[in-house]
PDB file of N, CA and C in Angstrom:
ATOM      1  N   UNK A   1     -29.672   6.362 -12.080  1.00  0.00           N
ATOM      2  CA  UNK A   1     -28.811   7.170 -11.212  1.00  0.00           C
ATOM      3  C   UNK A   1     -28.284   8.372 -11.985  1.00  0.00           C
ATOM      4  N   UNK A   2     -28.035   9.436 -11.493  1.00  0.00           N
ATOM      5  CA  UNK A   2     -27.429  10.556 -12.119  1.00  0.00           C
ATOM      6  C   UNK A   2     -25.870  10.162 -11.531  1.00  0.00           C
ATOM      7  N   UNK A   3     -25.595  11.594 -12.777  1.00  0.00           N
ATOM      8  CA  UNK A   3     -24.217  11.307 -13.256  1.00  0.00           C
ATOM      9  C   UNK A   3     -23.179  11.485 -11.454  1.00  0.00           C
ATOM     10  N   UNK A   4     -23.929  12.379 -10.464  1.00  0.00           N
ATOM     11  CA  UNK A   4     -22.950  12.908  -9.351  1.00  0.00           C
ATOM     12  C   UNK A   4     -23.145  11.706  -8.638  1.00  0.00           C
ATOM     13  N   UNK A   5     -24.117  10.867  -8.494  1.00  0.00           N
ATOM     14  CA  UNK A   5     -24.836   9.679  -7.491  1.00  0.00           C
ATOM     15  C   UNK A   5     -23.496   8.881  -7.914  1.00  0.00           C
ATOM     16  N   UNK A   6     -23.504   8.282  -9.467  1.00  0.00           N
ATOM     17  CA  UNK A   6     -22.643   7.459  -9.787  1.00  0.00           C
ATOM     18  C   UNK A   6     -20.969   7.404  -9.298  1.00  0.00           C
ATOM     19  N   UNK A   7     -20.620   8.393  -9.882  1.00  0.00           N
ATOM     20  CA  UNK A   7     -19.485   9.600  -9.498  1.00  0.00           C
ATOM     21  C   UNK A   7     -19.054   9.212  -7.729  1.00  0.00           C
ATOM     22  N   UNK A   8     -20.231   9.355  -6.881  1.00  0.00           N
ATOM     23  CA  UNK A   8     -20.054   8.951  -5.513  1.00  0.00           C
ATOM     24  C   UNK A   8     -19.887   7.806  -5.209  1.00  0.00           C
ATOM     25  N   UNK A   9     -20.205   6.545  -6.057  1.00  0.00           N
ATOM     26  CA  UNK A   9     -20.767   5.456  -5.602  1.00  0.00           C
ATOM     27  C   UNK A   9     -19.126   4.792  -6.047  1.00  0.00           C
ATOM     28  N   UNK A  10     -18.988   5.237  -7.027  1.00  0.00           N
ATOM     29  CA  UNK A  10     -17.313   4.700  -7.810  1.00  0.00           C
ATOM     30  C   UNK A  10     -16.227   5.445  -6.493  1.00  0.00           C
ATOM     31  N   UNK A  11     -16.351   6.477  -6.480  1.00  0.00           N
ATOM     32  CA  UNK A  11     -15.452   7.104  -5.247  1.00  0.00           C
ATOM     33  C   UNK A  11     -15.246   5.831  -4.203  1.00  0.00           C
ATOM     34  N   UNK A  12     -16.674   5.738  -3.213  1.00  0.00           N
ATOM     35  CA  UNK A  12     -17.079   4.991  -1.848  1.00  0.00           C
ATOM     36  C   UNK A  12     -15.866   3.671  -2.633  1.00  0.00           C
ATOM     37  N   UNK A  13     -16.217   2.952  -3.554  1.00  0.00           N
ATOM     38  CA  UNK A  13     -15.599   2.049  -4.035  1.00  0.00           C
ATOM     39  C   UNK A  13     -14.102   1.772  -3.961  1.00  0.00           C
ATOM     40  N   UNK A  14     -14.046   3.011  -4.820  1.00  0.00           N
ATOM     41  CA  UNK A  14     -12.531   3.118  -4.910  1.00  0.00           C
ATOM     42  C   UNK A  14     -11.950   3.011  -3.076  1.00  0.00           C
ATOM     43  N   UNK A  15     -12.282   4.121  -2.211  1.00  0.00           N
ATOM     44  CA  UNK A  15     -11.971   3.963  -1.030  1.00  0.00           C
ATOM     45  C   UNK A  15     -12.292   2.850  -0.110  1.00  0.00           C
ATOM     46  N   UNK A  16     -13.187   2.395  -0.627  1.00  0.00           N
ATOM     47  CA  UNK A  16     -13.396   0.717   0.324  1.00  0.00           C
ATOM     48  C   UNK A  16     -12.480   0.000  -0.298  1.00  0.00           C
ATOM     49  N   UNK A  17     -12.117  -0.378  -2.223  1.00  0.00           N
ATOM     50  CA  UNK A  17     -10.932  -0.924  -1.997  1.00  0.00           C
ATOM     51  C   UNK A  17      -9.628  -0.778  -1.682  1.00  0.00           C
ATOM     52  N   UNK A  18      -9.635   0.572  -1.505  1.00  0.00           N
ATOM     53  CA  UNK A  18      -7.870   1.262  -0.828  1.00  0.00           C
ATOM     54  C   UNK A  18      -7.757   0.775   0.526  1.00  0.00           C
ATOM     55  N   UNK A  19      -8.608   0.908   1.124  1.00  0.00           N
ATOM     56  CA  UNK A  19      -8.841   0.776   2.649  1.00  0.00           C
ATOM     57  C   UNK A  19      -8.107  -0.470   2.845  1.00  0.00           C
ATOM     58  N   UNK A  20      -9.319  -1.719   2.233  1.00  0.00           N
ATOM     59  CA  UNK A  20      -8.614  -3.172   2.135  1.00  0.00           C
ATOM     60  C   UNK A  20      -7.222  -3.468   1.885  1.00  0.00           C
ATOM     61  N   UNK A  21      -6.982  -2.560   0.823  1.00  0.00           N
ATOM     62  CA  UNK A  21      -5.588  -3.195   0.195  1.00  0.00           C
ATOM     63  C   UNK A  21      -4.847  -2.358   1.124  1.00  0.00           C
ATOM     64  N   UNK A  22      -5.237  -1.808   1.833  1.00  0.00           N
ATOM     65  CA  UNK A  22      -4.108  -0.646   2.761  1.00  0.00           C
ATOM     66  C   UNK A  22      -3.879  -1.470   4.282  1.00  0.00           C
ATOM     67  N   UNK A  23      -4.936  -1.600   4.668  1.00  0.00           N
ATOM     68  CA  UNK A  23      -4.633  -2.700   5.647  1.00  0.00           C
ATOM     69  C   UNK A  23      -4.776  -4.254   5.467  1.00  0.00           C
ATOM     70  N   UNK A  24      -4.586  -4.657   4.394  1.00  0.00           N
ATOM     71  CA  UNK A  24      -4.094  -6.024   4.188  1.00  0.00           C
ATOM     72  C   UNK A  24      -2.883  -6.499   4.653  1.00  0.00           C
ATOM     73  N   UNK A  25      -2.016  -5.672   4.755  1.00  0.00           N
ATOM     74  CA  UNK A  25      -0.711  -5.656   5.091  1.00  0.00           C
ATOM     75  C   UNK A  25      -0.047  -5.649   6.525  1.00  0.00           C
ATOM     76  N   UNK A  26      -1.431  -5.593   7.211  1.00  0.00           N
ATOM     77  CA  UNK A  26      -1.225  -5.582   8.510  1.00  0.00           C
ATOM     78  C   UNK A  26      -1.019  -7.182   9.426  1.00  0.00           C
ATOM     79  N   UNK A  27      -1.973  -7.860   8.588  1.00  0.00           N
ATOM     80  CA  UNK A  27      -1.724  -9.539   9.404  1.00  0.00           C
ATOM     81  C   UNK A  27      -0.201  -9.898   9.336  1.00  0.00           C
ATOM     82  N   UNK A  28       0.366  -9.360   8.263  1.00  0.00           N
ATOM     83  CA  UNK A  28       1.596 -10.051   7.849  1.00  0.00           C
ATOM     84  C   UNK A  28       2.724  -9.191   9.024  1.00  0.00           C
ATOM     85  N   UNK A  29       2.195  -7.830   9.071  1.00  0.00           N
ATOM     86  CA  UNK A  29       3.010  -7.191  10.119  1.00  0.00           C
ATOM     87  C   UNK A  29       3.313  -7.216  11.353  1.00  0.00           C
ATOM     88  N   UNK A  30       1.980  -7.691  11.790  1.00  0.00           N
ATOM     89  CA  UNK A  30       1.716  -7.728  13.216  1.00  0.00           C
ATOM     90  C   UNK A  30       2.227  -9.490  13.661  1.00  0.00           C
ATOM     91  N   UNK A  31       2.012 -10.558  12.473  1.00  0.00           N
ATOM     92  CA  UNK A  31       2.923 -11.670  12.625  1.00  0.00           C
ATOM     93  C   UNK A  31       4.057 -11.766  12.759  1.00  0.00           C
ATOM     94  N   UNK A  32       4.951 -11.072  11.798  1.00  0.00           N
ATOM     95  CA  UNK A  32       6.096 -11.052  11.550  1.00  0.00           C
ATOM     96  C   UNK A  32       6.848 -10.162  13.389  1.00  0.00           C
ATOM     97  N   UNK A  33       6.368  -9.337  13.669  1.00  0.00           N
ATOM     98  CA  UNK A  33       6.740  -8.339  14.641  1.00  0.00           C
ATOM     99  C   UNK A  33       6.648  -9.782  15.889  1.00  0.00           C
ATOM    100  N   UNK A  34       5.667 -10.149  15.785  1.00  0.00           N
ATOM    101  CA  UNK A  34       5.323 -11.467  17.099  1.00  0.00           C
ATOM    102  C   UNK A  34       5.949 -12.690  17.009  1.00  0.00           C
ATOM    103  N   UNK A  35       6.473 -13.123  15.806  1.00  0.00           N
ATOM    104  CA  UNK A  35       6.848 -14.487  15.901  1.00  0.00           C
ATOM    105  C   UNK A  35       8.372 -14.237  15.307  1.00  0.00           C
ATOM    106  N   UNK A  36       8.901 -13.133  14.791  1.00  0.00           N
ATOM    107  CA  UNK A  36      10.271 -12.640  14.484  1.00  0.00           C
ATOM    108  C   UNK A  36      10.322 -13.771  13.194  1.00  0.00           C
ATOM    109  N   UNK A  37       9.596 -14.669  12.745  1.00  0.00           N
ATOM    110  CA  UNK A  37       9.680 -15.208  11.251  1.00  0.00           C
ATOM    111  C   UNK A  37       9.871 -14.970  10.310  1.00  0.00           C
ATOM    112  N   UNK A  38      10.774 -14.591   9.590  1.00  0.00           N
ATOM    113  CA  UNK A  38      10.588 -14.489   7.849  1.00  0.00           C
ATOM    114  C   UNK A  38      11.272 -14.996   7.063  1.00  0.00           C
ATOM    115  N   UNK A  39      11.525 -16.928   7.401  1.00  0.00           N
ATOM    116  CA  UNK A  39      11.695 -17.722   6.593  1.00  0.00           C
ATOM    117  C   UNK A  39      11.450 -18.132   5.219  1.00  0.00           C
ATOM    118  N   UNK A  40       9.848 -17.471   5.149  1.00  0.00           N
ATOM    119  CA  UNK A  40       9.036 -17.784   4.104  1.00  0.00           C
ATOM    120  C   UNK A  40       9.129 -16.399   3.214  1.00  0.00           C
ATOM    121  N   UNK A  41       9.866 -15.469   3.355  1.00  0.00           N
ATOM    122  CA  UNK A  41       9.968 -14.462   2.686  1.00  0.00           C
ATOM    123  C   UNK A  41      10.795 -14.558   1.922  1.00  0.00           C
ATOM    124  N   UNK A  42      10.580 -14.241   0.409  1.00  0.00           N
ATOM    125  CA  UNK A  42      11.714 -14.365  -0.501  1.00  0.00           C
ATOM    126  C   UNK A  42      12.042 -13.057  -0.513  1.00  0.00           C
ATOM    127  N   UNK A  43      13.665 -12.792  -0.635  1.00  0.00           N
ATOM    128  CA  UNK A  43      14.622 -11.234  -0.465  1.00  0.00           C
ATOM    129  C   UNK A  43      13.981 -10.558  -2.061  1.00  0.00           C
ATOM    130  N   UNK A  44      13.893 -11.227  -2.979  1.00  0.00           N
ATOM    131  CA  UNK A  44      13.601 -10.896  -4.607  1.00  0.00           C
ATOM    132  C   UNK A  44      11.766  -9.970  -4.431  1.00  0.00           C
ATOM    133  N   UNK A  45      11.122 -10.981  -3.704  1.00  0.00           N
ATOM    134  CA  UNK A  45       9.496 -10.898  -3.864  1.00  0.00           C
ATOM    135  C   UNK A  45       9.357  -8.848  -2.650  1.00  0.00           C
ATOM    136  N   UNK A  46      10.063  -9.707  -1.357  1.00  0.00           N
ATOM    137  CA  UNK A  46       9.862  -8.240  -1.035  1.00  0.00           C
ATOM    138  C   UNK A  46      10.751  -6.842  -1.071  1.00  0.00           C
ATOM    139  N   UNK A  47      11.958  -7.012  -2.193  1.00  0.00           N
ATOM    140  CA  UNK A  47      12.825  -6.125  -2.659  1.00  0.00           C
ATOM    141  C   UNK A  47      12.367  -5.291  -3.550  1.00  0.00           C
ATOM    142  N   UNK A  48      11.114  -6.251  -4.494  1.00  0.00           N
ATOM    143  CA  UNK A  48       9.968  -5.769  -5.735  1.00  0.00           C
ATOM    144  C   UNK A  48       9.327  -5.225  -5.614  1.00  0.00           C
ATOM    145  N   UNK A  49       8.264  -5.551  -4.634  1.00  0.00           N
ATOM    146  CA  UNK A  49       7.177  -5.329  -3.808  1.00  0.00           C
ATOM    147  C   UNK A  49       7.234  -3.742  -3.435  1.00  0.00           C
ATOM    148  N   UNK A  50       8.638  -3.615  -2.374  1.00  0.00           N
ATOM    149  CA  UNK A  50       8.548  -2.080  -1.877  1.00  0.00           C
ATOM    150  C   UNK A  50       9.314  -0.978  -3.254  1.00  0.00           C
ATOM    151  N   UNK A  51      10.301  -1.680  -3.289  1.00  0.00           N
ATOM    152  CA  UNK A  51      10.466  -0.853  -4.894  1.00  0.00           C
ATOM    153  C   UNK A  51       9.254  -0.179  -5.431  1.00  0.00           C
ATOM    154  N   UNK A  52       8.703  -1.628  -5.866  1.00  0.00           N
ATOM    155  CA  UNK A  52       7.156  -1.007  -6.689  1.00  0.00           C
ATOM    156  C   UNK A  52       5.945  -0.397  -5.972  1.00  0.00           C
ATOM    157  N   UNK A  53       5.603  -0.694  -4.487  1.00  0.00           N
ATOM    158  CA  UNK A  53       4.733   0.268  -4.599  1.00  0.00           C
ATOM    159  C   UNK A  53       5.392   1.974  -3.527  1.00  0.00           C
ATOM    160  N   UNK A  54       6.752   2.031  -3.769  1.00  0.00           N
ATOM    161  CA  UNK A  54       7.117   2.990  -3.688  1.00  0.00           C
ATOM    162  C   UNK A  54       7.362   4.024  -4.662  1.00  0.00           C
ATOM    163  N   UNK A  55       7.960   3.594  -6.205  1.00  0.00           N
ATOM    164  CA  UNK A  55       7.861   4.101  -7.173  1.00  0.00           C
ATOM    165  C   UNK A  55       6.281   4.379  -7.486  1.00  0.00           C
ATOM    166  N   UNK A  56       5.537   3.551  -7.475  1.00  0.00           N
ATOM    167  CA  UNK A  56       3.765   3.958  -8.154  1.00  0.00           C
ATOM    168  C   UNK A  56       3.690   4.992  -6.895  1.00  0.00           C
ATOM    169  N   UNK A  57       3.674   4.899  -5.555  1.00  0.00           N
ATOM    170  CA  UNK A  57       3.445   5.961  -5.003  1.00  0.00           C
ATOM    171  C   UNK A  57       4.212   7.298  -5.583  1.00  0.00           C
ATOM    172  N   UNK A  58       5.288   7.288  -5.973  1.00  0.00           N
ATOM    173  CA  UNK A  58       5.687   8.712  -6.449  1.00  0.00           C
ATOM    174  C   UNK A  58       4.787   9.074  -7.839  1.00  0.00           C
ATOM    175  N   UNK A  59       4.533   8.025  -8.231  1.00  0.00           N
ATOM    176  CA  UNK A  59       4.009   8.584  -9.875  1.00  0.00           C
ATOM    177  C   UNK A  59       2.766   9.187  -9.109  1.00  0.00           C
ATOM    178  N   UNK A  60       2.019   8.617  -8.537  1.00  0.00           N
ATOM    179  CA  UNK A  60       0.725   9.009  -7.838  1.00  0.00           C
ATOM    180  C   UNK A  60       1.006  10.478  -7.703  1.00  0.00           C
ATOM    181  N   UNK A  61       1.388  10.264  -6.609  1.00  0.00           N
ATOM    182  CA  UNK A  61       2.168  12.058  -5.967  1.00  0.00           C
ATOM    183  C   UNK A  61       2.435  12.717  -6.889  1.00  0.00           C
ATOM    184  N   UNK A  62       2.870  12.897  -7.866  1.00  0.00           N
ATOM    185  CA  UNK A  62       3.707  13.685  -8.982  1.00  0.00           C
ATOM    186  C   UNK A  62       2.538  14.013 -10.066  1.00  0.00           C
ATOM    187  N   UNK A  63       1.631  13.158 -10.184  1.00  0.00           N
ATOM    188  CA  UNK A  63       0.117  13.112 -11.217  1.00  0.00           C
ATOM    189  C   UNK A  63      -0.647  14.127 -10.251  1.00  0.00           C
ATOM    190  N   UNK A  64      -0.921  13.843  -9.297  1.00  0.00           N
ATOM    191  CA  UNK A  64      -1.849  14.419  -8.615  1.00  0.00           C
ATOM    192  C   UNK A  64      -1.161  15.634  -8.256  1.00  0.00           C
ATOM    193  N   UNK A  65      -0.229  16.389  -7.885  1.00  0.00           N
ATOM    194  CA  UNK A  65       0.841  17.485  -7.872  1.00  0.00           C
ATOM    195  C   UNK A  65       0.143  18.301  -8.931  1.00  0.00           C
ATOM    196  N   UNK A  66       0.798  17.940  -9.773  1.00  0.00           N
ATOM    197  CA  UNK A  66       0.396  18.183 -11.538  1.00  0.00           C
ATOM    198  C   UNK A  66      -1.001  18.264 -12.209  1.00  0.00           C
ATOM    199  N   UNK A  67      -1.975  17.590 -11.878  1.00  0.00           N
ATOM    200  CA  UNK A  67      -3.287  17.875 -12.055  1.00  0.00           C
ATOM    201  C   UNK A  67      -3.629  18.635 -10.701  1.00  0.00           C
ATOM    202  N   UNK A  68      -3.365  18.517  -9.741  1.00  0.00           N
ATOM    203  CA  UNK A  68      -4.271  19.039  -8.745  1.00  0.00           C
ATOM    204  C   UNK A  68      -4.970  18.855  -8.284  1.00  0.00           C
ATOM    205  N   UNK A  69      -5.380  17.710  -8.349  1.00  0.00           N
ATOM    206  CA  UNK A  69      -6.576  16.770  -7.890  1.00  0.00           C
ATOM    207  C   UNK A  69      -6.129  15.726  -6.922  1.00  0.00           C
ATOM    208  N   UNK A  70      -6.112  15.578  -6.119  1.00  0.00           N
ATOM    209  CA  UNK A  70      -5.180  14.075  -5.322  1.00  0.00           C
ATOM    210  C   UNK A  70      -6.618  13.019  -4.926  1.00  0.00           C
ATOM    211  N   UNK A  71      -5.904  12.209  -5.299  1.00  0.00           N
ATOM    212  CA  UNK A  71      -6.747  10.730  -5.270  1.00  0.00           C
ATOM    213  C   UNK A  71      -5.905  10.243  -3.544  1.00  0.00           C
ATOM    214  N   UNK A  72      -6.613  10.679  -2.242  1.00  0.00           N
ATOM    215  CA  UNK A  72      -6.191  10.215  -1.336  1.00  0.00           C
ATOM    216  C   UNK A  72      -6.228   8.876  -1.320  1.00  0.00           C
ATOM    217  N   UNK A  73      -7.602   7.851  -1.536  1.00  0.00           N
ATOM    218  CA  UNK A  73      -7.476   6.669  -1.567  1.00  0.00           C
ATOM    219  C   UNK A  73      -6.415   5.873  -1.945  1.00  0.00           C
ATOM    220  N   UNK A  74      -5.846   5.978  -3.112  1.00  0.00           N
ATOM    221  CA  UNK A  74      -4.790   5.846  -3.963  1.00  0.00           C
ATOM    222  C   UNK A  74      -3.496   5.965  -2.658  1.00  0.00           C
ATOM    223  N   UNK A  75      -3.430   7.555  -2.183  1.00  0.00           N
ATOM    224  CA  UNK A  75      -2.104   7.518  -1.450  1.00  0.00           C
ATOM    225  C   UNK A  75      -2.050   7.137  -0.338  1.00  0.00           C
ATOM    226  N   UNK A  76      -2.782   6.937   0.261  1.00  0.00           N
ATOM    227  CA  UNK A  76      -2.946   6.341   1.517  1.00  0.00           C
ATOM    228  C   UNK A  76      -2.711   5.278   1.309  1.00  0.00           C
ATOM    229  N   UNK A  77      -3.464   3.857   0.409  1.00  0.00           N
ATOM    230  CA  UNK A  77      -3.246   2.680  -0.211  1.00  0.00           C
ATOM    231  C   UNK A  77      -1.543   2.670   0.398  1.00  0.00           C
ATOM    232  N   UNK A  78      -1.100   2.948  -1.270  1.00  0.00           N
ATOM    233  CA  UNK A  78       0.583   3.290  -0.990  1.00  0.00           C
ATOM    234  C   UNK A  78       1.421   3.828   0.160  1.00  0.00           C
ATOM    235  N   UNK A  79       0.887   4.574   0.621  1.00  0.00           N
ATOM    236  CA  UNK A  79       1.242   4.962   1.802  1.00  0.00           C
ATOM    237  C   UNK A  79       1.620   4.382   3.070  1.00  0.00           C
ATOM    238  N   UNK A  80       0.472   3.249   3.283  1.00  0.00           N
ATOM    239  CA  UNK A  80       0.317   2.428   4.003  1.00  0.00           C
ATOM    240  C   UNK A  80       1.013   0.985   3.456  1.00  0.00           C
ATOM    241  N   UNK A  81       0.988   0.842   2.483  1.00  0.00           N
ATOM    242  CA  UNK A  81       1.468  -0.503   1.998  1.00  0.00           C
ATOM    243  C   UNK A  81       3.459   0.007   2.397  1.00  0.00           C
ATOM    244  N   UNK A  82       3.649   1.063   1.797  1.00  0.00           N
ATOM    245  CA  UNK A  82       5.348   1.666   1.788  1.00  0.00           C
ATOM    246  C   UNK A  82       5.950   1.357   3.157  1.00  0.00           C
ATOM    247  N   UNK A  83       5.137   1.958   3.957  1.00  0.00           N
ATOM    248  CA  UNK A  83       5.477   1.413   5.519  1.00  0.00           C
ATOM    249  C   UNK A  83       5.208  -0.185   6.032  1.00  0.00           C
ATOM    250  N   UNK A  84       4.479  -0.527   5.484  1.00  0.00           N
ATOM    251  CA  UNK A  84       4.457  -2.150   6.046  1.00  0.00           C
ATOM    252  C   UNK A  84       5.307  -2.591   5.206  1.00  0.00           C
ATOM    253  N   UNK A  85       5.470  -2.388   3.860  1.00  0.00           N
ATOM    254  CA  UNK A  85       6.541  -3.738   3.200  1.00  0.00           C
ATOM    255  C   UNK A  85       8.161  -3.330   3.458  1.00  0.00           C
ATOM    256  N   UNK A  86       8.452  -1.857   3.868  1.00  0.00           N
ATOM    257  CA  UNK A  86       9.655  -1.517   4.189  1.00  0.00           C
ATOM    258  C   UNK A  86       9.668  -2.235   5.844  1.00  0.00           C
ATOM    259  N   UNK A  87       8.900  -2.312   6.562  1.00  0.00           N
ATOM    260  CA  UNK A  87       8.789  -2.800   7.776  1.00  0.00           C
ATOM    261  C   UNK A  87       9.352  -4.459   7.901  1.00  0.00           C
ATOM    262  N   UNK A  88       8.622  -4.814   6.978  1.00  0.00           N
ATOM    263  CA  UNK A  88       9.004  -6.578   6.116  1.00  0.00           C
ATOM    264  C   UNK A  88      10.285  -6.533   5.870  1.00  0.00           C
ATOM    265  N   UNK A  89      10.901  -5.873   5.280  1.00  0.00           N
ATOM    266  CA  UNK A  89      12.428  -5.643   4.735  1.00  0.00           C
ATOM    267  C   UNK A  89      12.967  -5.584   5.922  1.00  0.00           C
ATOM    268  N   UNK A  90      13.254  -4.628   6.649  1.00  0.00           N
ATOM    269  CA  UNK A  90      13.513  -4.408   7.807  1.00  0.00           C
ATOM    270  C   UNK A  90      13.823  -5.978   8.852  1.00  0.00           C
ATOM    271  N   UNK A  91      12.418  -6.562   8.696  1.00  0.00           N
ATOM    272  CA  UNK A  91      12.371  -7.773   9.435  1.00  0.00           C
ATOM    273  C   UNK A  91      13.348  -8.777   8.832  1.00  0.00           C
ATOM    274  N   UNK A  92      12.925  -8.997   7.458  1.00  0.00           N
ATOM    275  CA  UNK A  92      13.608 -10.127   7.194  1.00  0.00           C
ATOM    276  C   UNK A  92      15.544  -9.898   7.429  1.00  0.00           C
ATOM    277  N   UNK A  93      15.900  -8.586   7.124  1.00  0.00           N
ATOM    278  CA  UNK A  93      17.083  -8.465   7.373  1.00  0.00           C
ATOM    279  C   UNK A  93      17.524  -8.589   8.490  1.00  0.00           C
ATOM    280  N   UNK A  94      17.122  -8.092   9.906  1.00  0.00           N
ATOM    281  CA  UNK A  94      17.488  -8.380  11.303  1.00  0.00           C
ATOM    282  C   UNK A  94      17.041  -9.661  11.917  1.00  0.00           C
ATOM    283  N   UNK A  95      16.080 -10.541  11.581  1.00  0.00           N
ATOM    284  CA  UNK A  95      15.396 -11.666  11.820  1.00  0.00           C
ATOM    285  C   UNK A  95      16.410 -13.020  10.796  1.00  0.00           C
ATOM    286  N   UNK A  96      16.935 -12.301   9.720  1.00  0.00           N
ATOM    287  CA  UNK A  96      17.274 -13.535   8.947  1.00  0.00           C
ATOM    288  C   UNK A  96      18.763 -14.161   9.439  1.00  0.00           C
TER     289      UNK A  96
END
């Protein structure tokens, strides 16, 4: 393979696993919204959770700002995860 083939093939990658990890977050959302449950949620696990992938989303943003290059996969990932686990928060506080 040449070097641009490769280059593409790591990209496709990278974005098939953003994709996943971007809507992974959706079973838990679309449960939580339907059954108003979040017994099983610990306040510590999803206090961490959005913390952290809200902070890595800024580093993201701020790298890519700064180089000039933006890794959408990457922000979208975060992007999408920021809104579902703040969504979780949300739940467990009015649900608990």
């Amino acid at each position: 393979m040449q070097k641009q083939q490769i280059k593409k093939f790591i990209t496709s990658l990278g974005w098939f696993g953003n994709i996943l990890l971007s809507i992974g977050v959706f079973p838990q959302v679309v449960l939580t919204w339907r059954t108003h449950d979040v017994e099983s949620f610990s306040w510590s696990f999803l206090l961490m959770w959005a913390i952290g992938v809200f902070l890595t989303f800024i580093y993201i943003l701020f790298d890519n700002i700064q180089d000039k290059k933006f890794q959408y996969p990457l922000l979208l990932n975060y992007l999408v995860n920021i809104l579902g686990t703040f969504y979780l928060v949300f739940a467990k506080f009015m649900y608990s």
